[in-house]
Protein backbone atom coordinates (compact mmCIF):
# COMPACT_ATOMS: atom_id res chain seq x y z
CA UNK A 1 92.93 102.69 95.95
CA UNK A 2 96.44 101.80 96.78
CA UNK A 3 98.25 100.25 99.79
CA UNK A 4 98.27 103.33 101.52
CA UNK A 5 94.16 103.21 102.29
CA UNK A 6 93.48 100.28 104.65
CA UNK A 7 89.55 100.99 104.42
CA UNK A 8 89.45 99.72 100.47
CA UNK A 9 89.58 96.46 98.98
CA UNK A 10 91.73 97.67 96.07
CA UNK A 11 90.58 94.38 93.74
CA UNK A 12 88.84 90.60 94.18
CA UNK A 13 88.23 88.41 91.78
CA UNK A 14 88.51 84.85 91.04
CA UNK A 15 91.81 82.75 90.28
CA UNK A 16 90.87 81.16 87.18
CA UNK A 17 93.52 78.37 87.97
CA UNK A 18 93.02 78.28 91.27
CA UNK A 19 89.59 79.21 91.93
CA UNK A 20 90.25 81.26 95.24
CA UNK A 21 89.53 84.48 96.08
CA UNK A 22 92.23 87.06 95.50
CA UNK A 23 92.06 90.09 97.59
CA UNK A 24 94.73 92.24 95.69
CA UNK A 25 96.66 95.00 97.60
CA UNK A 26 98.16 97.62 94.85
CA UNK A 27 101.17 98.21 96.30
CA UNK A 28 102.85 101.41 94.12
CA UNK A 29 105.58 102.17 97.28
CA UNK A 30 109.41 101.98 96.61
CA UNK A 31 111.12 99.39 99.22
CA UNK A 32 114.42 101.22 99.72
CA UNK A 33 115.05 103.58 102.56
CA UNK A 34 111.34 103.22 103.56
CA UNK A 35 111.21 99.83 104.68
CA UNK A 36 109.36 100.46 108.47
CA UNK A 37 106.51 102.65 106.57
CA UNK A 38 106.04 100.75 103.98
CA UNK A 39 105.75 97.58 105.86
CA UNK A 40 103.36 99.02 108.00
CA UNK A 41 101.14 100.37 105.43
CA UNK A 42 100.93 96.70 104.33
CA UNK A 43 100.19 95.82 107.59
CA UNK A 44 97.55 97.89 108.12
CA UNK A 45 96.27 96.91 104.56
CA UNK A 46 96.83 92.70 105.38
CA UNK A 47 94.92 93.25 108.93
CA UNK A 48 91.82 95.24 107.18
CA UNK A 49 91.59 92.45 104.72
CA UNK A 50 91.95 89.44 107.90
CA UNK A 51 89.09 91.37 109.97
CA UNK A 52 86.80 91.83 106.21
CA UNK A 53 87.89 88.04 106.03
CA UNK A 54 87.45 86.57 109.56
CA UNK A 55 83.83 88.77 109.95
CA UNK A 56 82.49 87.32 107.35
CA UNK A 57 81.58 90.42 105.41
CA UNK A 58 83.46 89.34 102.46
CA UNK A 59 81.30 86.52 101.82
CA UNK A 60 78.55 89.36 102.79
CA UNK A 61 79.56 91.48 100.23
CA UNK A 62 81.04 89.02 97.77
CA UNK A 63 78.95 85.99 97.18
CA UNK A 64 81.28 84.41 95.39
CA UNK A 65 83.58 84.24 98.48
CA UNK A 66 81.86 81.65 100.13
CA UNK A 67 83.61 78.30 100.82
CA UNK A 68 86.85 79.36 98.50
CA UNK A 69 90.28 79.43 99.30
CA UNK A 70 91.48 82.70 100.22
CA UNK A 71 94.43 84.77 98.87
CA UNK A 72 95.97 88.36 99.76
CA UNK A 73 98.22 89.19 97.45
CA UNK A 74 100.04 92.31 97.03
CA UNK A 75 100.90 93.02 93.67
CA UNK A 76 103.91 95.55 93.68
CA UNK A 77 105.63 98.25 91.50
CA UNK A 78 108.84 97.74 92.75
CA UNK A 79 110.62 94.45 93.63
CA UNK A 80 111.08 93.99 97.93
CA UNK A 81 114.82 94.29 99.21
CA UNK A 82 116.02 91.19 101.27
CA UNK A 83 115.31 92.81 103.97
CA UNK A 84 111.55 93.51 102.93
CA UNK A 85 110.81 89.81 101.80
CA UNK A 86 111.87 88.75 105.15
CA UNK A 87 108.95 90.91 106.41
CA UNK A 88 106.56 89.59 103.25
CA UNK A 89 107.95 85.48 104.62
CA UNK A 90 106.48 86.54 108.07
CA UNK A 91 103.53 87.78 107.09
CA UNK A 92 102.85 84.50 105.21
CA UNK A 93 103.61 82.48 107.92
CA UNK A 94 101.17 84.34 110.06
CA UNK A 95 98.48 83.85 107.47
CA UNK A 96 99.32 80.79 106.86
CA UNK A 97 98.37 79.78 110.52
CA UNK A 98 94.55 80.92 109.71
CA UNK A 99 94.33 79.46 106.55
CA UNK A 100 94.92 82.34 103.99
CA UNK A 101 97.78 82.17 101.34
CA UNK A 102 99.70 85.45 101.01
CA UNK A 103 101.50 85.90 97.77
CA UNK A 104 103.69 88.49 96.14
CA UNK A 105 103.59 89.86 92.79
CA UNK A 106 106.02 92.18 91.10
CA UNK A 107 105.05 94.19 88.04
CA UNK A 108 108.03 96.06 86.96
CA UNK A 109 107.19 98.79 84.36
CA UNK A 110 103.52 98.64 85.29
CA UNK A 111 101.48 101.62 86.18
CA UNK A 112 99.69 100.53 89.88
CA UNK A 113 96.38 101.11 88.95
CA UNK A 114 96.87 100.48 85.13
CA UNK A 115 93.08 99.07 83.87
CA UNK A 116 92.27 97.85 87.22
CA UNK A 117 89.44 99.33 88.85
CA UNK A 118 88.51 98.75 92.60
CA UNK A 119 85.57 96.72 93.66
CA UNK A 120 84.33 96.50 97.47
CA UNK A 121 84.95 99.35 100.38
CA UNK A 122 86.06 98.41 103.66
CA UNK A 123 82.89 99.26 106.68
């Protein structure tokens, strides 16, 4: 379950500050030379989450969903280029405009998948 499979929800769970939803993208993709593929494997990945978000299946399929705030987040391996978090800005600002909060997370030294275990599958 990484980034590159836009019909898994790699992990949800609950903010415990926050209390919203965090639909986690594991995002295990280098940011160098690859920036057009990698940005739109994270496309794909952000636009399978919107359509799980916007059907209301994930309240469907996770009960705990329902009347939260709602955050993608893609937690990543490697740190995004300049030119890559101009790509990660838009995509917040296009979120944004439906009422999700995107957010970026960089692990460096982590393992992508290190004791996580996925939790819902897309359709």
């Amino acid at each position: 379950m990484t980034i590159e499979d836009p019909t898994v929800v790699d992990y949800i769970g609950i903010d415990r500050e926050s209390r919203k939803v965090i639909l986690t993208i594991s995002d295990h993709l280098p940011w160098c030379d690859c920036i057009p593929e990698h940005t739109r494997a994270l496309e794909a990945k952000v636009s399978a989450y919107v359509e799980l978000i916007t059907s209301g299946r994930l309240v469907s399929a996770y009960p705990l969903a329902s009347g939260r705030d709602i955050e993608i987040r893609a937690v990543c391996l490697h740190r995004p280029t300049k030119e890559a978090e101009v790509e990660l800005a838009s995509t917040r600002e296009r979120l944004a405009e439906i009422g999700v909060h995107f957010g970026v997370k960089v692990l460096p030294g982590l393992g992508a998948h290190e004791g996580w275990s996925t939790l819902a599958r897309i359709g």
